[in-house]
Protein backbone atom coordinates (compact mmCIF):
# COMPACT_ATOMS: atom_id res chain seq x y z
CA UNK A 1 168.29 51.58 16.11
CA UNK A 2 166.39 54.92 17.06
CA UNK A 3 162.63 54.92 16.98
CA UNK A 4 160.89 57.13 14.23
CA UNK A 5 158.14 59.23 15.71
CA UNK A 6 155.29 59.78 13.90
CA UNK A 7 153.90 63.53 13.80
CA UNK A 8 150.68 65.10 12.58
CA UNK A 9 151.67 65.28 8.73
CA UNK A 10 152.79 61.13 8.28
CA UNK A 11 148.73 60.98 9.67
CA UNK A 12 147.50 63.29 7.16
CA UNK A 13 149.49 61.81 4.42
CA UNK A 14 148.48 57.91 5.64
CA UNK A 15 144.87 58.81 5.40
CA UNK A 16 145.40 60.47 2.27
CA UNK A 17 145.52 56.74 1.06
CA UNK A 18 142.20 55.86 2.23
CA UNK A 19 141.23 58.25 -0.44
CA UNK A 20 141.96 55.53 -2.94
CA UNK A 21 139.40 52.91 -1.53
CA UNK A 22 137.29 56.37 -1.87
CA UNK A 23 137.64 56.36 -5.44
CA UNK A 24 137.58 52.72 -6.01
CA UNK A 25 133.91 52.96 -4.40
CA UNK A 26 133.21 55.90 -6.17
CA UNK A 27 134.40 54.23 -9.46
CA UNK A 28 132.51 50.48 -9.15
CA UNK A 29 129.39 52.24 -7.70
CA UNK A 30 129.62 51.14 -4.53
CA UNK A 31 128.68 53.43 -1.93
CA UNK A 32 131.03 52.86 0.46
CA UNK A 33 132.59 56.40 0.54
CA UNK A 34 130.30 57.25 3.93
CA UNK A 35 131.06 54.35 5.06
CA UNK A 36 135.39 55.02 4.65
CA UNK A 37 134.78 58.41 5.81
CA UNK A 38 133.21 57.92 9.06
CA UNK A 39 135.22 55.05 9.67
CA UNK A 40 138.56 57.41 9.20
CA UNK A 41 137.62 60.01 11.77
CA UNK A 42 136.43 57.54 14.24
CA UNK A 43 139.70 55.67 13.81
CA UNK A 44 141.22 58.92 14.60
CA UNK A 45 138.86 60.31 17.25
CA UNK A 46 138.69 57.12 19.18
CA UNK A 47 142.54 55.93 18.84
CA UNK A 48 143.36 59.94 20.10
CA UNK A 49 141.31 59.71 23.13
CA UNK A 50 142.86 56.29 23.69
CA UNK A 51 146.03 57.57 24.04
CA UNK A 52 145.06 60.01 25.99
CA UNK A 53 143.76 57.65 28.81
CA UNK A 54 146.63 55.80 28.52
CA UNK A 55 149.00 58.38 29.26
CA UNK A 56 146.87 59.16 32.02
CA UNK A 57 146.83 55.50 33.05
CA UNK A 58 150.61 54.93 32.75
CA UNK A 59 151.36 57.78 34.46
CA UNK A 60 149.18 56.72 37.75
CA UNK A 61 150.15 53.20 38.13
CA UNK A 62 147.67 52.37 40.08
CA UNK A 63 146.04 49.16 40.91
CA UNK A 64 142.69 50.27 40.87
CA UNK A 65 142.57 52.07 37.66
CA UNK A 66 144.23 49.57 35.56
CA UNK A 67 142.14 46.80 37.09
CA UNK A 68 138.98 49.59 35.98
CA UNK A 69 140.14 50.00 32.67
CA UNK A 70 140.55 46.20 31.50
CA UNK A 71 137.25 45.53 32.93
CA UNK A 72 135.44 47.97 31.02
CA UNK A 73 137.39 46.79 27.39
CA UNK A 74 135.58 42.87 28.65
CA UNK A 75 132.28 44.71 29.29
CA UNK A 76 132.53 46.55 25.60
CA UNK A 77 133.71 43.06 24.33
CA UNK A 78 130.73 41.16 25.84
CA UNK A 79 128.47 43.98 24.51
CA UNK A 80 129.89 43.81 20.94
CA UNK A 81 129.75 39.91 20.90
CA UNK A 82 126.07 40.06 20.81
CA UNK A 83 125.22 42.76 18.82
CA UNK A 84 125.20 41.53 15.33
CA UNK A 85 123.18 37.77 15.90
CA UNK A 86 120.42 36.46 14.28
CA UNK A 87 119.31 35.03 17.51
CA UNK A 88 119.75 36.13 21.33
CA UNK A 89 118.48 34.99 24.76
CA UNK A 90 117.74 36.14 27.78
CA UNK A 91 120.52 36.59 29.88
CA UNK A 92 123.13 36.33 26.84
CA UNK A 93 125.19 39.56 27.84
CA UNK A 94 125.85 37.84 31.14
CA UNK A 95 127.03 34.62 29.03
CA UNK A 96 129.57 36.83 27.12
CA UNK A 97 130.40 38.76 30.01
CA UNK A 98 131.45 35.75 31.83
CA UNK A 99 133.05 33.95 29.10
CA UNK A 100 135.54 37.00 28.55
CA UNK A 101 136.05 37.80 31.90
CA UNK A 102 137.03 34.41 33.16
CA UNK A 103 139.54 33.04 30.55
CA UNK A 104 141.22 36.30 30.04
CA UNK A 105 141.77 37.19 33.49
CA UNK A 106 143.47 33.69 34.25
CA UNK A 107 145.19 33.67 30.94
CA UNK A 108 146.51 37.58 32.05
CA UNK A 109 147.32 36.69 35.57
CA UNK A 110 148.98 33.30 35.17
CA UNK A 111 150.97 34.51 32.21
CA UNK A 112 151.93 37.94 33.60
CA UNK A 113 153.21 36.46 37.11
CA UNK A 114 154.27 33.00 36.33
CA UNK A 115 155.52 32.84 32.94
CA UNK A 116 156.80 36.67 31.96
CA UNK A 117 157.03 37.32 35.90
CA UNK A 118 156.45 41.17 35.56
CA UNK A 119 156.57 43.13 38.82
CA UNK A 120 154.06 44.27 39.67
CA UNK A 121 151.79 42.19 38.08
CA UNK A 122 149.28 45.21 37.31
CA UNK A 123 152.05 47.22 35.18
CA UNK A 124 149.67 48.72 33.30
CA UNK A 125 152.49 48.72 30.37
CA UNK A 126 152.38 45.08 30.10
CA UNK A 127 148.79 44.17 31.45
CA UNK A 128 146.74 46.57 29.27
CA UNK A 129 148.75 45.81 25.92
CA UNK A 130 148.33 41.76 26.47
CA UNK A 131 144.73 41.96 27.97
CA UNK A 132 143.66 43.80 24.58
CA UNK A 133 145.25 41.35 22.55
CA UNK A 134 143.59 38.36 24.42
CA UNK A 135 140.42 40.20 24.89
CA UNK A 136 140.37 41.15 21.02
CA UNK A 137 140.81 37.48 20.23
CA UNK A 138 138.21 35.80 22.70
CA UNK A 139 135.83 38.78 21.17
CA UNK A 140 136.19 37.04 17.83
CA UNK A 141 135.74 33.29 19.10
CA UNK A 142 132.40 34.13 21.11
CA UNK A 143 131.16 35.72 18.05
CA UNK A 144 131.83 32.97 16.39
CA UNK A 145 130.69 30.42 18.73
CA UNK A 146 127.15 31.90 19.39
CA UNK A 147 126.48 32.40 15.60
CA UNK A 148 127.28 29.45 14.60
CA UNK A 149 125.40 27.46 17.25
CA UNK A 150 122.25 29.29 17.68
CA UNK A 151 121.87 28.81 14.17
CA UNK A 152 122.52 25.54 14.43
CA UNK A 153 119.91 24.74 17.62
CA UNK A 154 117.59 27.22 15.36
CA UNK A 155 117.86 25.04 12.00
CA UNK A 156 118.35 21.77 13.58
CA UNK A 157 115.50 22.12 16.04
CA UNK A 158 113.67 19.06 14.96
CA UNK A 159 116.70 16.80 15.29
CA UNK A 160 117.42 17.57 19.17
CA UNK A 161 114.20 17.25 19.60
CA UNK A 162 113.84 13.79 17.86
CA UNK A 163 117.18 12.44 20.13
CA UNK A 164 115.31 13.54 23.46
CA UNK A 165 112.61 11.69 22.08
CA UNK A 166 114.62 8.51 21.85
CA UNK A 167 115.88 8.66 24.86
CA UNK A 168 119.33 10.61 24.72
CA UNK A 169 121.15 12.65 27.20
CA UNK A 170 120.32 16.71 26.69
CA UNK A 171 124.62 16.61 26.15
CA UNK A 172 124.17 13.91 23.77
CA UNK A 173 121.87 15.79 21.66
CA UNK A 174 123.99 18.86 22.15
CA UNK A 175 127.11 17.39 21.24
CA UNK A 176 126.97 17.50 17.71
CA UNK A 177 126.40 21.46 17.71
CA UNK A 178 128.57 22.12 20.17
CA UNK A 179 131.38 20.61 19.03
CA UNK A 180 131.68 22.44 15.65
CA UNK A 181 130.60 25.78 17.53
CA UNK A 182 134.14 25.07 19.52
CA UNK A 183 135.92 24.37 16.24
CA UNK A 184 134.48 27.21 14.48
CA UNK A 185 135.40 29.58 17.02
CA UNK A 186 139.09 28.30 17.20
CA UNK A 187 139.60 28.29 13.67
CA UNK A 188 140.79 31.66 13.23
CA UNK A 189 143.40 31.59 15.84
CA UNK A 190 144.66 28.44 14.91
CA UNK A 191 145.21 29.24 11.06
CA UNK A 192 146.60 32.56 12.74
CA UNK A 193 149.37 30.42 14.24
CA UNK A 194 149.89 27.77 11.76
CA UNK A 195 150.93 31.17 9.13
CA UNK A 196 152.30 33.67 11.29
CA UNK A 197 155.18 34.94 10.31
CA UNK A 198 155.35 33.72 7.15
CA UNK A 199 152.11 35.14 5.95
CA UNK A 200 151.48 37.78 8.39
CA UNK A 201 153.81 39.87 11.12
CA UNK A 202 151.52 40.09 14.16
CA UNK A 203 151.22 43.79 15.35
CA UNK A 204 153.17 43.40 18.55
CA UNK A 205 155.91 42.25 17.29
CA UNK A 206 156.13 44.88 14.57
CA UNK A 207 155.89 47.28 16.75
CA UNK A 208 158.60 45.96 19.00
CA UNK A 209 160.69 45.85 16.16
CA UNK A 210 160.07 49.49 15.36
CA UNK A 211 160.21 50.63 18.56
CA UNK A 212 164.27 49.25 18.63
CA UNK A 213 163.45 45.80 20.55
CA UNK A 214 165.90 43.27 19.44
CA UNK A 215 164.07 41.18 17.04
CA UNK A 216 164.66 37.78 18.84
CA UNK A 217 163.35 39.00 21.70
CA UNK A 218 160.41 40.50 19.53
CA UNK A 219 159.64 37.19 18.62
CA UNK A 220 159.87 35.41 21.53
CA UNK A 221 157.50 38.00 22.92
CA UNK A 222 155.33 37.08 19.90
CA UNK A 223 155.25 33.60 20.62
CA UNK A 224 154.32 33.49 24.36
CA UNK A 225 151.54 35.94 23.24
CA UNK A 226 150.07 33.59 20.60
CA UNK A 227 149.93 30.76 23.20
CA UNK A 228 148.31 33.13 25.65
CA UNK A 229 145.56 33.60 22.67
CA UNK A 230 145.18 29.98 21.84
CA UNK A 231 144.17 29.49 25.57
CA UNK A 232 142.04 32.00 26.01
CA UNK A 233 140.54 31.18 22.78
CA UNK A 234 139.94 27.75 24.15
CA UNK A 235 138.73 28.04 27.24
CA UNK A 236 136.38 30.88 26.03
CA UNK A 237 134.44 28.87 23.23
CA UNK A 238 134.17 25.90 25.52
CA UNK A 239 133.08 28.00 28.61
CA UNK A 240 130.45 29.72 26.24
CA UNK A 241 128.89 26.91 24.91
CA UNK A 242 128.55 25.03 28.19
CA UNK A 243 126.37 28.33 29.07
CA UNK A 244 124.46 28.22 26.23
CA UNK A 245 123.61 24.36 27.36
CA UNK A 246 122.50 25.17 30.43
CA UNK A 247 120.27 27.81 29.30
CA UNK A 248 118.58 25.99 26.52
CA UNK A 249 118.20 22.83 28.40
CA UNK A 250 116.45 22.22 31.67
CA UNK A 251 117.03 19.66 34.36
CA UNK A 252 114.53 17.27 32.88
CA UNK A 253 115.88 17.40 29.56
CA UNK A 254 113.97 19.66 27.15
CA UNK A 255 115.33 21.78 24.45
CA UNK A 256 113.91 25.20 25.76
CA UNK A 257 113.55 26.22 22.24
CA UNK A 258 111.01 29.17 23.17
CA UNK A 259 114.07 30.82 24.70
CA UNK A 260 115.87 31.83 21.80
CA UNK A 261 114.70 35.44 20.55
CA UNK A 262 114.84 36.27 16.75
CA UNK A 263 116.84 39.64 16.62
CA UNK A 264 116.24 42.79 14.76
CA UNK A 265 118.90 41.47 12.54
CA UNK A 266 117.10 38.28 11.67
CA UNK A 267 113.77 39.68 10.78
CA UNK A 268 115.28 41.89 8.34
């Protein structure tokens, strides 16, 4: 099977079809033609410069920079995670930092040299690919997670502070919120892997298949990868929230409510 390569006119003719969520907008009145338009050139500005480092990357091989690189895609993760919330904290970038950083470094490591046992372990041709993926994926769950239980500790304020009252365990009042923070950021990459394939082709292995890989191996690929995310996933969310507890809650067991900021976001 040879691989296709895609020049400057399949681009130009791809995002020719963007033009027709363009005049779908335009049509309905929505105003989302700005929107499309910037979101088209940075798609292209930002994926062209991104292939451009990695070229660069690739070609040096060295420890250092790939080690640079991945670190700076968890900083811009942890950044992003916290952008759009209602409510923040102080001390919530180092929360997300923390909680990608961790997971997806042992999920990376402990995959690439025990399970796919790539030499060496820094290939930036494996490591970059799979850290995006996992880091992409724990991005999502954190997002999730915080959302869904600041909100919660926000709405519910009264309640945690009632079981304190009566005597239970800062964890015990916690629990409740906690728990279906976890779920809610693990939903999406476990209704990812209950469909996949039969709903949806994940990217890597499409593009292994493209690129000539034998499908089998494609998919076996694509399976070890989607255990890798569940993981990461996992240990992300729970990592989070346990953060989250120990910033809202003190040693003698009060809900620390004052903490909690109301964003930009939320007074709008």
């Amino acid at each position: 099977m040879n691989y296709h390569e895609i020049g400057l006119t399949e681009i130009f003719l791809a995002a020719c079809l963007v033009f027709v969520n363009g005049l779908i907008s335009f049509v309905l009145n929505l105003g989302l033609g700005k929107s499309l338009l910037i979101a088209s050139i940075r798609t292209i500005v930002q994926l062209s410069l991104i292939g451009i480092i990695l070229k660069w990357i690739f070609s040096m091989n060295e420890f250092w920079v790939v080690l640079l690189w991945v670190t700076l895609m968890m900083v811009i993760a942890a950044q992003a995670a916290k952008n759009r919330l209602s409510w923040s904290y102080t001390g919530i970038f180092y929360d997300t930092f923390i909680s990608v950083f961790v997971p997806a470094w042992f999920v990376v490591i402990v995959g690439i040299e025990l399970i796919l046992n790539i030499q060496p372990w820094y290939s930036p041709q494996y490591l970059i690919p799979m850290a995006g993926m996992i880091i992409g994926n724990i991005l999502t769950a954190i997002s999730l997670v915080l959302n869904n239980l600041l909100s919660q500790l926000t709405s519910q304020r009264e309640r945690v502070d009632s079981l304190l009252a009566l005597g239970a365990t800062p964890w015990e009042a916690f629990r409740e919120q906690a728990a279906q923070a976890v779920k809610t950021g693990m939903m999406p990459t476990i209704n990812s892997m209950t469909v996949v394939g039969l709903v949806s082709l994940p990217g890597m292995m499409t593009g292994q298949v493209l690129a000539g890989q034998d499908p089998e191996q494609a998919i076996r690929y694509q399976i070890v990868i989607m255990f890798f995310l569940a993981v990461g996933t996992g240990l992300s969310c729970v990592l989070l929230v346990y953060m989250v507890f120990k910033r809202l809650f003190d040693a003698n067991g009060t809900f620390l409510f004052n903490r909690l900021i109301m964003t930009n976001k939320k007074r709008k």
